[in-house]
N, C-alpha and C. Protein backbone atom coordinates (compact mmCIF):
# COMPACT_ATOMS: atom_id res chain seq x y z
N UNK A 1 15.90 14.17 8.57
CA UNK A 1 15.31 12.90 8.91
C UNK A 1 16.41 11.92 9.32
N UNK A 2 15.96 10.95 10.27
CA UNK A 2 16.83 10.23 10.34
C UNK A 2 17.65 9.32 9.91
N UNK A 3 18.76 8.95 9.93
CA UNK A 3 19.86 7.67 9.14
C UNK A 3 19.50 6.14 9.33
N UNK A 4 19.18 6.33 10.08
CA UNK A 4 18.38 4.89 10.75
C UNK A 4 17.18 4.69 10.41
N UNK A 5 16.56 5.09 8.88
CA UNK A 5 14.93 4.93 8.47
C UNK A 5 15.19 5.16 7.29
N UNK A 6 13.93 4.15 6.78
CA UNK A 6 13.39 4.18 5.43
C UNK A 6 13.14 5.13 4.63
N UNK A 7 13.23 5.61 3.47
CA UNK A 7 12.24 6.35 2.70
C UNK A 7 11.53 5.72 1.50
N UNK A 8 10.02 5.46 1.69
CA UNK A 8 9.49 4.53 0.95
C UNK A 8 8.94 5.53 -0.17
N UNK A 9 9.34 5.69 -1.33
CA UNK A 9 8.24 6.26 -2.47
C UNK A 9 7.33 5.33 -2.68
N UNK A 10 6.22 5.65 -2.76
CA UNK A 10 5.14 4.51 -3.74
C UNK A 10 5.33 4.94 -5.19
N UNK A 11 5.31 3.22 -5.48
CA UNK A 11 5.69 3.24 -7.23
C UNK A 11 7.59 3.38 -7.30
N UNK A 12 8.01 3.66 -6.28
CA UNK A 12 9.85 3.51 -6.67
C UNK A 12 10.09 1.60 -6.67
N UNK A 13 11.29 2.03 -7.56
CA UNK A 13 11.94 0.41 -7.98
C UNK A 13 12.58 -0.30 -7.03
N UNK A 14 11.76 -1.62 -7.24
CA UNK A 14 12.46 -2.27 -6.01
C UNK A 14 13.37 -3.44 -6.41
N UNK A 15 14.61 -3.57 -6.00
CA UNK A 15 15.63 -4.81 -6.48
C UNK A 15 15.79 -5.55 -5.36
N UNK A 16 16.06 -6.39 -5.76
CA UNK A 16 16.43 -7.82 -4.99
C UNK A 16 17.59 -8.47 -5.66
N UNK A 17 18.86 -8.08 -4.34
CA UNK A 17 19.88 -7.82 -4.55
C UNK A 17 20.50 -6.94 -5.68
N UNK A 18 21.10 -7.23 -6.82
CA UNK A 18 20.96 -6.26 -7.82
C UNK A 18 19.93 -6.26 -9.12
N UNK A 19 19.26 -7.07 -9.14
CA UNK A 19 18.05 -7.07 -9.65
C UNK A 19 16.88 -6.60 -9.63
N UNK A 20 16.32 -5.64 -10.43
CA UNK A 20 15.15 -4.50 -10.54
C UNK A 20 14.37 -6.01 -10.72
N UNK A 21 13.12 -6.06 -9.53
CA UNK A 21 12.12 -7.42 -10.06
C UNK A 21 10.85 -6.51 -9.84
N UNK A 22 10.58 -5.00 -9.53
CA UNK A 22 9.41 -4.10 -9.74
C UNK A 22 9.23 -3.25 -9.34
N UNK A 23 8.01 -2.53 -8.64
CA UNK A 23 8.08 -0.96 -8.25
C UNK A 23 6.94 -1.24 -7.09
N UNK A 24 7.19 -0.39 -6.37
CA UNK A 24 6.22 -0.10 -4.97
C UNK A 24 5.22 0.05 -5.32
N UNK A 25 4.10 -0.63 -5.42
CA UNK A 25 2.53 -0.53 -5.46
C UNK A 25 1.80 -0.12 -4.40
N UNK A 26 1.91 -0.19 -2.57
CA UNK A 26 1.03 0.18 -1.95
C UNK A 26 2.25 -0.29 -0.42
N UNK A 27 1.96 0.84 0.09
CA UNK A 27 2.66 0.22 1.72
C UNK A 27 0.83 -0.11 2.94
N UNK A 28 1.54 -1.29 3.45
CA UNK A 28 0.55 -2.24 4.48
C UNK A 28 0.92 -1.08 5.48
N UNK A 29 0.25 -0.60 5.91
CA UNK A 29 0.20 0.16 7.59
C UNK A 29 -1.08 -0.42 8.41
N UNK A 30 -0.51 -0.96 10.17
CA UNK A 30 -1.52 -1.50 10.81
C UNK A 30 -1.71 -0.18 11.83
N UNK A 31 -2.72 0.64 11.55
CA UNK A 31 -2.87 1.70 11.71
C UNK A 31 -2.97 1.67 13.85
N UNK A 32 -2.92 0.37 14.27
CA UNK A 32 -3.33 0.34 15.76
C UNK A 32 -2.03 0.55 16.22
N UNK A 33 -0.90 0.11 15.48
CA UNK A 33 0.55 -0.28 16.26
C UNK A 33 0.83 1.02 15.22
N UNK A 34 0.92 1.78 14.43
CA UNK A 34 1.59 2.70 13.75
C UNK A 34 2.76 2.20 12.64
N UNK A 35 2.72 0.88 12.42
CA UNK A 35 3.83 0.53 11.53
C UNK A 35 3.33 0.10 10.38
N UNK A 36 4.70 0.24 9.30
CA UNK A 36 4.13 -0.72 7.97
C UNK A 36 4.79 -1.90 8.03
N UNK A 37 3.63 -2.76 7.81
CA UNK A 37 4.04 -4.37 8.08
C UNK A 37 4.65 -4.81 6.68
N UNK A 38 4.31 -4.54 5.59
CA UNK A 38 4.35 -5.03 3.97
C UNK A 38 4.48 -4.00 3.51
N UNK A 39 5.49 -4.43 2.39
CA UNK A 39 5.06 -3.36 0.82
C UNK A 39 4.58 -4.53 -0.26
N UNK A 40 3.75 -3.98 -0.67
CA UNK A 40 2.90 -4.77 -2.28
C UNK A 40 3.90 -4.27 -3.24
N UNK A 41 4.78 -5.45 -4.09
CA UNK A 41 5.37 -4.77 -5.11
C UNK A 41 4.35 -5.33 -5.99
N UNK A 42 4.49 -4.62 -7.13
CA UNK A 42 4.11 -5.07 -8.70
C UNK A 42 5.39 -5.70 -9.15
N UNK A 43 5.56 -7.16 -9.60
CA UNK A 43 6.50 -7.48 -10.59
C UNK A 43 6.83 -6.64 -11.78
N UNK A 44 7.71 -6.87 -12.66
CA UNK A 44 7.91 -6.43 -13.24
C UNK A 44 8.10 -7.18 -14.53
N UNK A 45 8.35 -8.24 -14.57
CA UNK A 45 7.54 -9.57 -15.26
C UNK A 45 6.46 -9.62 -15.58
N UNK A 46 5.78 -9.75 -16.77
CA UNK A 46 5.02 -10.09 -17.16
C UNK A 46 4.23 -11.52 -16.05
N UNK A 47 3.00 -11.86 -15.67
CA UNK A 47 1.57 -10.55 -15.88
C UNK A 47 1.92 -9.71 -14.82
N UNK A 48 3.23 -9.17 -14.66
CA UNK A 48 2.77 -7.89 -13.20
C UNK A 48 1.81 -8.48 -12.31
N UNK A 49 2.31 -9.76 -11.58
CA UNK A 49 1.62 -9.85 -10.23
C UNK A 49 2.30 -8.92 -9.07
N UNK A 50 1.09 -8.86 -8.14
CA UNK A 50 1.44 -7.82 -7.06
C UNK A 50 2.11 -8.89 -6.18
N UNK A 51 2.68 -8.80 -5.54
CA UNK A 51 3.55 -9.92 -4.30
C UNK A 51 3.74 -9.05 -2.76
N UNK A 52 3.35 -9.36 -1.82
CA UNK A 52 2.93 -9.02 -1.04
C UNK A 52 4.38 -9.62 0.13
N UNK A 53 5.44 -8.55 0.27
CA UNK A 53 6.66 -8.38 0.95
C UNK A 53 6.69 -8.19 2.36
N UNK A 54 6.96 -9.25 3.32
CA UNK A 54 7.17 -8.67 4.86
C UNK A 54 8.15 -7.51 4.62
N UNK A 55 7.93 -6.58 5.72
CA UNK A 55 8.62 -5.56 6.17
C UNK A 55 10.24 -5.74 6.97
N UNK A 56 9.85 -7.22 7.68
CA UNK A 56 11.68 -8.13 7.43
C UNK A 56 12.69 -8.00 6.30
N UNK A 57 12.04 -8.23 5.21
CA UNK A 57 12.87 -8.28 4.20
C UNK A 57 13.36 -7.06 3.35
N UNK A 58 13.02 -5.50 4.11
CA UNK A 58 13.57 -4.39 3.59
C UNK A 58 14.88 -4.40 4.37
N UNK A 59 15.93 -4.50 3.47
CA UNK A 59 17.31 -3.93 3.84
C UNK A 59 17.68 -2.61 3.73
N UNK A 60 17.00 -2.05 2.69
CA UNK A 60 17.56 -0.22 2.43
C UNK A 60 16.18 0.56 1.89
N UNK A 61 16.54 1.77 2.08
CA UNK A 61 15.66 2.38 1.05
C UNK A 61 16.10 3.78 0.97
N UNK A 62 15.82 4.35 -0.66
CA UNK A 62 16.05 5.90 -0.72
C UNK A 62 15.64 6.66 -1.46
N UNK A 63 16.30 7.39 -2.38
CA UNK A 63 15.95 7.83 -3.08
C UNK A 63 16.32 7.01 -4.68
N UNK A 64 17.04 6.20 -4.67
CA UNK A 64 17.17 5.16 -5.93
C UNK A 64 16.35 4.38 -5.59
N UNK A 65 15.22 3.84 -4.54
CA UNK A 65 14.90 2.83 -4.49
C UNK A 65 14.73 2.24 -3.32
N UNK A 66 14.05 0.73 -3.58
CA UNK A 66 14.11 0.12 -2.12
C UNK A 66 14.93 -1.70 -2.27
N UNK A 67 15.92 -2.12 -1.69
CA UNK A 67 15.78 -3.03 -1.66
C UNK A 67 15.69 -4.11 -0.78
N UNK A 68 16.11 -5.37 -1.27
CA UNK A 68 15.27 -6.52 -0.24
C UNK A 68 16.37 -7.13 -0.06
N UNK A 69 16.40 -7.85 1.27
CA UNK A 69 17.27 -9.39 1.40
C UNK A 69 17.21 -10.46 1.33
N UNK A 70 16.45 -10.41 0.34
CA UNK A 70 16.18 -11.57 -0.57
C UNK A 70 17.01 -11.72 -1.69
N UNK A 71 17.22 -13.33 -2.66
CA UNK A 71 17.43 -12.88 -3.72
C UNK A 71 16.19 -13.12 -4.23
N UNK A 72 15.71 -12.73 -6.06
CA UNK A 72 14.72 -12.68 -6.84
C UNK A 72 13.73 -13.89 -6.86
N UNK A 73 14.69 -15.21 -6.95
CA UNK A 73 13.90 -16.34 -6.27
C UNK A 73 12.75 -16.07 -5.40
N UNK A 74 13.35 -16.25 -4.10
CA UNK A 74 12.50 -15.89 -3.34
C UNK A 74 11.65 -14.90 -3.53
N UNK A 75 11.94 -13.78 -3.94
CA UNK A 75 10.88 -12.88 -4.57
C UNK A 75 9.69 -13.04 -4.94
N UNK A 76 10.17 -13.48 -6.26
CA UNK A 76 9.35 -14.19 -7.67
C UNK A 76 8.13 -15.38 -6.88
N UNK A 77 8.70 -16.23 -5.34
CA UNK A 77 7.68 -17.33 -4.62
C UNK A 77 6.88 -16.73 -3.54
N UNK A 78 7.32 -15.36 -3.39
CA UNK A 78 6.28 -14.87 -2.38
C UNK A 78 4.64 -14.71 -2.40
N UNK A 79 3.90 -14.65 -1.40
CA UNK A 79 2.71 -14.57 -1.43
C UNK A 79 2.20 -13.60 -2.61
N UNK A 80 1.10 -13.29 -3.32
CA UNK A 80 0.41 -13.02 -4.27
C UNK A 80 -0.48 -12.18 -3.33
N UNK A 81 -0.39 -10.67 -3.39
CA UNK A 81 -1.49 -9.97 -2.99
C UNK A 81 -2.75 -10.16 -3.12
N UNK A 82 -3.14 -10.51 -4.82
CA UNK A 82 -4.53 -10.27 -5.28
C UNK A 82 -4.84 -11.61 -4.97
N UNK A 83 -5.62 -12.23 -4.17
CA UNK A 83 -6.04 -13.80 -4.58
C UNK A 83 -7.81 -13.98 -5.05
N UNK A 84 -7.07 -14.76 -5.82
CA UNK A 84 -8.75 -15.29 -7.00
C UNK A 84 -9.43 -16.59 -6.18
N UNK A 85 -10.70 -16.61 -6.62
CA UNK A 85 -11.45 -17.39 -5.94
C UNK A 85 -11.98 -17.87 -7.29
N UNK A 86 -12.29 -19.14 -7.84
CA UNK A 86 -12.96 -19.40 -8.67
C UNK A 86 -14.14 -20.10 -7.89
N UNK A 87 -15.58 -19.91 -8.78
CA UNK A 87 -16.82 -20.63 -8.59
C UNK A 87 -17.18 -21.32 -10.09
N UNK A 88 -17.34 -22.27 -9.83
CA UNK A 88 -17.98 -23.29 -11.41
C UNK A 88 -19.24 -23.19 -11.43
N UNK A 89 -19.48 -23.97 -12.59
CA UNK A 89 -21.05 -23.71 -12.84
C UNK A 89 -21.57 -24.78 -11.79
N UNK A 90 -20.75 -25.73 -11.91
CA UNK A 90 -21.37 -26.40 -10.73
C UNK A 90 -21.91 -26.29 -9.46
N UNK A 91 -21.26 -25.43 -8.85
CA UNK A 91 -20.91 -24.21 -7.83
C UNK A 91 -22.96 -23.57 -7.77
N UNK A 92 -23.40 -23.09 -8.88
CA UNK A 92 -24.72 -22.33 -8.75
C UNK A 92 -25.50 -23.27 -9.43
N UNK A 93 -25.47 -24.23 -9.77
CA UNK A 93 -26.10 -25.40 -9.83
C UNK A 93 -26.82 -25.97 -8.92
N UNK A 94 -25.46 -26.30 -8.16
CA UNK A 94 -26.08 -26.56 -6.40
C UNK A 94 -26.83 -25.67 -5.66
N UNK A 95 -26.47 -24.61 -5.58
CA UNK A 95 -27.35 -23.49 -5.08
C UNK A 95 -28.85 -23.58 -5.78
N UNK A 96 -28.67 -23.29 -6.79
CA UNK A 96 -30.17 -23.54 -7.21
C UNK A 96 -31.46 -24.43 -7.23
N UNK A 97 -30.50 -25.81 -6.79
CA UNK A 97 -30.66 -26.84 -6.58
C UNK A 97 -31.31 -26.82 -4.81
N UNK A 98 -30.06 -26.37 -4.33
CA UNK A 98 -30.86 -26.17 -2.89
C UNK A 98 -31.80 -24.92 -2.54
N UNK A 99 -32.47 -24.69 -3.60
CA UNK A 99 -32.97 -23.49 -3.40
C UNK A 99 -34.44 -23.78 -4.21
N UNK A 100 -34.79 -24.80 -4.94
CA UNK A 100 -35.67 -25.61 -5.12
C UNK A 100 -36.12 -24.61 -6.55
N UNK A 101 -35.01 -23.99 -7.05
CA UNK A 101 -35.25 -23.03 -8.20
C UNK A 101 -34.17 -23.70 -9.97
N UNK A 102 -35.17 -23.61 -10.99
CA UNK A 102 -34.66 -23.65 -12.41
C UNK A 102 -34.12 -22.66 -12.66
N UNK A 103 -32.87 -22.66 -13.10
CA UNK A 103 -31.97 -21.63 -14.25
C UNK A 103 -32.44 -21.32 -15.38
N UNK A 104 -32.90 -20.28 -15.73
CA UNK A 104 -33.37 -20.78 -17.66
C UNK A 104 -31.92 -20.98 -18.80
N UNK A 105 -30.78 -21.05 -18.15
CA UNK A 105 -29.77 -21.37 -18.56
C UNK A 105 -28.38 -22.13 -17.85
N UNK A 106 -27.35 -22.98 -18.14
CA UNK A 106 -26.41 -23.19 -17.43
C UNK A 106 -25.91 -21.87 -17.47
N UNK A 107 -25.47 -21.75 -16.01
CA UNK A 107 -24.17 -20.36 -15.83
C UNK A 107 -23.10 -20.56 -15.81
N UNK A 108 -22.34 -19.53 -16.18
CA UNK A 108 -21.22 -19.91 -16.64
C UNK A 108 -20.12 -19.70 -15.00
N UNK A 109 -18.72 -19.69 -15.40
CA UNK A 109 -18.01 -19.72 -14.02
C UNK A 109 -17.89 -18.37 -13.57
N UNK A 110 -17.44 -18.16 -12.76
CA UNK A 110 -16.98 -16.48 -11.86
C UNK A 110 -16.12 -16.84 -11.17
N UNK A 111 -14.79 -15.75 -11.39
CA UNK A 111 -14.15 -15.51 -10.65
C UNK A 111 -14.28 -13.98 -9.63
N UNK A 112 -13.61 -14.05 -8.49
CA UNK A 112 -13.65 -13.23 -7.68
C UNK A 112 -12.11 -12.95 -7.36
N UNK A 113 -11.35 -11.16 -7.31
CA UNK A 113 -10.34 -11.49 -6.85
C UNK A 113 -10.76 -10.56 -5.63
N UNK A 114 -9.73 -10.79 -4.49
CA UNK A 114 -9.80 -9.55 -3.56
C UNK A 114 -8.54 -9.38 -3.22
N UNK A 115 -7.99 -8.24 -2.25
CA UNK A 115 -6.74 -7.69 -1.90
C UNK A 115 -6.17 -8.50 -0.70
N UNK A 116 -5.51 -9.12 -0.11
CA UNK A 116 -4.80 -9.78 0.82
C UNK A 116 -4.62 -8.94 1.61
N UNK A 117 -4.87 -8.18 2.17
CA UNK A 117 -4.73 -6.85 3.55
C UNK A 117 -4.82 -7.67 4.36
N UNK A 118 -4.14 -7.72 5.21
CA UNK A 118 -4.34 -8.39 6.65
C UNK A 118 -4.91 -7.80 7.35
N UNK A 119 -6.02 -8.61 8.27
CA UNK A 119 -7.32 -7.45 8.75
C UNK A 119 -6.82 -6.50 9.61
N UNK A 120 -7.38 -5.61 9.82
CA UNK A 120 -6.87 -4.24 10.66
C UNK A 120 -6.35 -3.54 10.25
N UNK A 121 -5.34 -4.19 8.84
CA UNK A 121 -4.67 -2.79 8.12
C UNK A 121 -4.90 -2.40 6.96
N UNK A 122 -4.03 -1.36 6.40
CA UNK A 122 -4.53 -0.40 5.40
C UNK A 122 -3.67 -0.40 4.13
N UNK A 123 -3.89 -0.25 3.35
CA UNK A 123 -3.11 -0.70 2.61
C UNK A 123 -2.96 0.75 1.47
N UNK A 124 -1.93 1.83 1.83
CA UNK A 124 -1.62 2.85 1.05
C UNK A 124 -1.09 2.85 -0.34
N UNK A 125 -1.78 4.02 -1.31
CA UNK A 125 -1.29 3.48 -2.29
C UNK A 125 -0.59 4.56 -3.04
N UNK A 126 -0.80 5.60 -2.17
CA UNK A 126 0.01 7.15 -3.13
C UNK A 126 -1.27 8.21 -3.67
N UNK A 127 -2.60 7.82 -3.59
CA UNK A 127 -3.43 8.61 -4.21
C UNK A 127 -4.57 9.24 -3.02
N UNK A 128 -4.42 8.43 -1.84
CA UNK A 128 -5.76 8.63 -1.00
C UNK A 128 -5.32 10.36 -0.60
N UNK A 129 -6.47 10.69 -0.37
CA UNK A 129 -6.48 11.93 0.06
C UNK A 129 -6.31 12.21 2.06
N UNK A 130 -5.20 13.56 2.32
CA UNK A 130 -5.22 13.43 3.68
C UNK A 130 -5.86 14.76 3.77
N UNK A 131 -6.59 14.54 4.78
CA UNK A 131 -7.42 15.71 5.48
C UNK A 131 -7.18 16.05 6.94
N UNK A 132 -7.22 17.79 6.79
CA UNK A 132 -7.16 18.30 8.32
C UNK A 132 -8.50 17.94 8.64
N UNK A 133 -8.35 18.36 9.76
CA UNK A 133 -9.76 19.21 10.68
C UNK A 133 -10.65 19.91 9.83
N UNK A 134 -9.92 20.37 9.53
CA UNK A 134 -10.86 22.03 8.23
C UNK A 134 -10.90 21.55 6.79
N UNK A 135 -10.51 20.56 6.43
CA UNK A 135 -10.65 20.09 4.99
C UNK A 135 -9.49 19.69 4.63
N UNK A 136 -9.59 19.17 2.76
CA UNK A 136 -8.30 18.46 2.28
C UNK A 136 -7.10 19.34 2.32
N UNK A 137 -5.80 18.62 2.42
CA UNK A 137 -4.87 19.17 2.32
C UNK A 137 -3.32 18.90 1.05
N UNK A 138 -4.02 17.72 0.39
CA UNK A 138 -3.04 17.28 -0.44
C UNK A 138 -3.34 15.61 -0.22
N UNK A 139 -2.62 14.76 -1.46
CA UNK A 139 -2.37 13.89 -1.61
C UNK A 139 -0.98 13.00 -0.50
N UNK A 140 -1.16 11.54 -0.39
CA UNK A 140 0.04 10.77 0.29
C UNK A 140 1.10 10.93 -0.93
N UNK A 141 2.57 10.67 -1.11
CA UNK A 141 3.44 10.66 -1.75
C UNK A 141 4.50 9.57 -1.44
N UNK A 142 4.45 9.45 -0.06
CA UNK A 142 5.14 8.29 0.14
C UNK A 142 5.30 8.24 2.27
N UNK A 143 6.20 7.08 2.15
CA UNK A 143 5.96 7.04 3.91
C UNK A 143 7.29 6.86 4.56
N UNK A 144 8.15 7.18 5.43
CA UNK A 144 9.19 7.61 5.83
C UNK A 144 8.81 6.57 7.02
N UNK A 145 9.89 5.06 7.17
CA UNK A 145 9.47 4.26 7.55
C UNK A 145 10.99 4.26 8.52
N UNK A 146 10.95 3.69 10.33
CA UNK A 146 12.08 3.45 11.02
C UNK A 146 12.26 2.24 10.77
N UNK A 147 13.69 2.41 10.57
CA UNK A 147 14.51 0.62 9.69
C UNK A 147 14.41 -0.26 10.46
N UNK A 148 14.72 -0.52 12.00
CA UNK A 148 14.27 -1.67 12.90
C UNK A 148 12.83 -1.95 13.32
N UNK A 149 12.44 -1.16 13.47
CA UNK A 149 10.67 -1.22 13.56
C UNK A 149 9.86 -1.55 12.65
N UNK A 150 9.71 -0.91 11.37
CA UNK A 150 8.61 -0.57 10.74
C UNK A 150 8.05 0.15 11.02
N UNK A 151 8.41 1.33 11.67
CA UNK A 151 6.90 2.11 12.73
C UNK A 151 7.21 3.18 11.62
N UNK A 152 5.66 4.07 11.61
CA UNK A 152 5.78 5.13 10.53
C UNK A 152 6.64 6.01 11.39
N UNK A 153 7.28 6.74 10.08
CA UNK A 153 8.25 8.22 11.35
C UNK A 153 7.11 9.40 10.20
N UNK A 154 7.01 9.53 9.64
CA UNK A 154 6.52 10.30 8.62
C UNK A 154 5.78 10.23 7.81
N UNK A 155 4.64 10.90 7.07
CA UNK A 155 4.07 10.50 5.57
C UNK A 155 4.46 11.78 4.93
N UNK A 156 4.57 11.61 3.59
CA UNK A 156 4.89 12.41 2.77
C UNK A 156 3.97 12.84 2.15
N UNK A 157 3.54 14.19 2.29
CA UNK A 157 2.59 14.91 1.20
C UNK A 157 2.45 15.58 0.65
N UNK A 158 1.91 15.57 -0.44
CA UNK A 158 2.27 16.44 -1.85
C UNK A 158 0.46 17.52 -1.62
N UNK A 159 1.10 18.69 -1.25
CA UNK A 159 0.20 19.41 -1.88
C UNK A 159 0.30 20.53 -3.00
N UNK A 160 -1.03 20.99 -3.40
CA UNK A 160 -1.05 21.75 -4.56
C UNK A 160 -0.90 20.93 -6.19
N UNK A 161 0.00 21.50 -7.29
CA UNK A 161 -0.37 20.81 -8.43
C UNK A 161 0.84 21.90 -9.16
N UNK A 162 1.33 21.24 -10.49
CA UNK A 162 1.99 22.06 -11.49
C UNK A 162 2.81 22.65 -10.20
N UNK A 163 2.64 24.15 -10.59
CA UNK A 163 3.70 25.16 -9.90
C UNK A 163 3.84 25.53 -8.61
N UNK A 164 2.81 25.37 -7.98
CA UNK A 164 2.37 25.61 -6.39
C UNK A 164 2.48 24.34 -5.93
N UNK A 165 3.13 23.61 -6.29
CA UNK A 165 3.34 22.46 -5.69
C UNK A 165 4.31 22.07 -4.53
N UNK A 166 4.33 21.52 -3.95
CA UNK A 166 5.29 21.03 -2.46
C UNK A 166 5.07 19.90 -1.71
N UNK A 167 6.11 19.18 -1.30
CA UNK A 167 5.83 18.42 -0.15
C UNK A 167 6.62 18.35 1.38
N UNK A 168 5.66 17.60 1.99
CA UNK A 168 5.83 18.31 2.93
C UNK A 168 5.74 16.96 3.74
N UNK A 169 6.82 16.77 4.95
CA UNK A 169 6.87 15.37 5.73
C UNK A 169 6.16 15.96 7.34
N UNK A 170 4.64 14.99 7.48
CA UNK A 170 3.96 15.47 8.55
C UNK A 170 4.03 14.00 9.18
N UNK A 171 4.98 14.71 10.87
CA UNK A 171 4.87 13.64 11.58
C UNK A 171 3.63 12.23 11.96
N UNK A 172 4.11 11.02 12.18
CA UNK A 172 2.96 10.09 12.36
C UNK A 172 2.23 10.43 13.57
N UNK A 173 2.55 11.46 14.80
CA UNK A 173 1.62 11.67 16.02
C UNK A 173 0.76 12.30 15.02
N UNK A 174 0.60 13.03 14.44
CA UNK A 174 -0.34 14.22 13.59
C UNK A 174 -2.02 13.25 12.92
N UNK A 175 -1.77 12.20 12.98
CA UNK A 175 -2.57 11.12 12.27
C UNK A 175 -3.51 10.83 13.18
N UNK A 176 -4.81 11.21 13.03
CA UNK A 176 -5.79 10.94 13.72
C UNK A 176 -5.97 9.23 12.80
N UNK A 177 -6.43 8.99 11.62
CA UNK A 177 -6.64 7.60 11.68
C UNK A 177 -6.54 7.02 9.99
N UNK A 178 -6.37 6.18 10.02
CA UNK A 178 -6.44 5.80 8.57
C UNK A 178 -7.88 4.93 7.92
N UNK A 179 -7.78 4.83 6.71
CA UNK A 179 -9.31 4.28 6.20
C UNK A 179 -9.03 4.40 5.09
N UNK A 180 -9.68 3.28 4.16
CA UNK A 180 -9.11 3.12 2.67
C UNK A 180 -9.83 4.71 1.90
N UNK A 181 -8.89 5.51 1.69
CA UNK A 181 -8.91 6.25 0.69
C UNK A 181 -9.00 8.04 1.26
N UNK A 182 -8.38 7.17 2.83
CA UNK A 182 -8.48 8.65 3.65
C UNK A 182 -7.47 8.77 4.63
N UNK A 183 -6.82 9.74 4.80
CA UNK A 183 -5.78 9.90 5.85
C UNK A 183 -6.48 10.82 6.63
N UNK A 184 -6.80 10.78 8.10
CA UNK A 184 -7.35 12.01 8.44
C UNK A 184 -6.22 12.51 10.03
N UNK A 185 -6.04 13.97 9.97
CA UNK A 185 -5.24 14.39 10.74
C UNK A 185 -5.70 15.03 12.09
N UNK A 186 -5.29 14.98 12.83
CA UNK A 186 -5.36 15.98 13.80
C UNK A 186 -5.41 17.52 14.33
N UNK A 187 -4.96 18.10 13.16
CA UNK A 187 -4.16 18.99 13.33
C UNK A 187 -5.45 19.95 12.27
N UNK A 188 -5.56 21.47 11.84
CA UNK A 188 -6.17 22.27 11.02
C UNK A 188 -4.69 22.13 9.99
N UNK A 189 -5.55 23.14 8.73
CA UNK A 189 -4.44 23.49 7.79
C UNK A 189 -3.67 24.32 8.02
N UNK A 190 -3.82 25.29 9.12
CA UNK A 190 -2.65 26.28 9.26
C UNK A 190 -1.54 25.26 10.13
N UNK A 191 -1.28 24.48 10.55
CA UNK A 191 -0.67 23.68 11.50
C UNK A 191 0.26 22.46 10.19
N UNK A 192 -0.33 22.64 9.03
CA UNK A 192 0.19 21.61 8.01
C UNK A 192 1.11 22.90 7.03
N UNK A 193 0.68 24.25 7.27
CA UNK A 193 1.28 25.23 5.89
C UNK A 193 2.35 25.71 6.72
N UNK A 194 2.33 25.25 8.07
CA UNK A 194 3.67 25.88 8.89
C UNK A 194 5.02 25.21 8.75
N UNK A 195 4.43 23.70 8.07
CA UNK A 195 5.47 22.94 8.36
C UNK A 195 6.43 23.21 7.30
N UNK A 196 7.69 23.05 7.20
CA UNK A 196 8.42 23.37 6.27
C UNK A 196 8.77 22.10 5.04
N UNK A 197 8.47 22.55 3.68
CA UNK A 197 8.96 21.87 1.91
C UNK A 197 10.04 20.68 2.65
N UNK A 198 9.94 19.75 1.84
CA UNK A 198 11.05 18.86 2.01
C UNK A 198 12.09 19.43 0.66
């Protein structure tokens, strides 16, 4: 693989500068342009917020890890993947109100969180399943990213389990399309068992 690219594990430790501030939670891929725009780290701080990293700010990555050119500061102020929405009671009060309907009780508040994906993309997390033509073929493991671009060069996949286990780096042309909780390929399984173990 090449010297000039990423190797992203999901779930590897990420520092900022020499500071471990968490671990790879999910790489952003905008599946139209082929690149990953973001990695979602998890802090590592207590409450483990997810923080949601331009793809600017990867300086390295390997097999120790990934880090940023940032220092932790900046880190620690970046955007918040998960964002919460609160509704008050006041909130379905009004509704009910404009709806010419009695509560048989005050309700209480709700929160809502959702994922910050920027629309169009996908947001990988290490578990979705990739499929040939002919059926599954293994789990994602991680994504083999070009250092000036962001563009995928690779995904990493782990097939089998225990002892029959392997992975295996299948080029990004091979990718028919992405979808939360699915990689689907181009290619049959004899075209994925040819390729050679990393």
């Amino acid at each position: 693989m090449s010297e000039h690219a990423f190797d992203v594990s999901l779930n590897a430790p990420v520092f900022a500068e020499d500071a471990k501030v968490g671990r790879v939670a999910n790489v952003v891929v905008d599946p139209a342009h082929g690149r990953a725009t973001f990695l979602v780290v998890r802090e590592d701080a207590l409450p483990n917020t997810l923080r949601l990293v331009s793809e600017k700010h990867l300086a390295a990555a390997g097999p120790d890890g990934v880090r940023l050119s940032c220092p932790p500061a900046k880190f620690a102020a970046m955007r918040e993947y998960v964002l919460t929405e609160y509704y008050s009671p006041e909130y379905f009060l009004h509704m009910a109100e404009k709806e010419h309907c009695k509560l048989p009780m005050a309700p209480s508040s709700w929160t809502v969180e959702r994922p910050a994906t920027p629309a169009g993309s996908v947001a990988l997390a290490g578990h979705e399943a990739v499929e040939a033509t002919d059926g599954k073929v293994g789990k994602l493991d991680g994504v083999h990213l070009e250092a000036h671009t962001g563009r995928v060069i690779y995904l990493i996949l782990r097939q089998g389990h225990l002892w029959g286990a392997r992975e295996v780096a299948i080029p990004a042309g091979l990718v028919a399309g992405y979808a939360d909780g699915v990689i689907t390929l181009s290619v049959d399984k004899a075209a994925i068992a040819a390729l050679p173990a990393l």
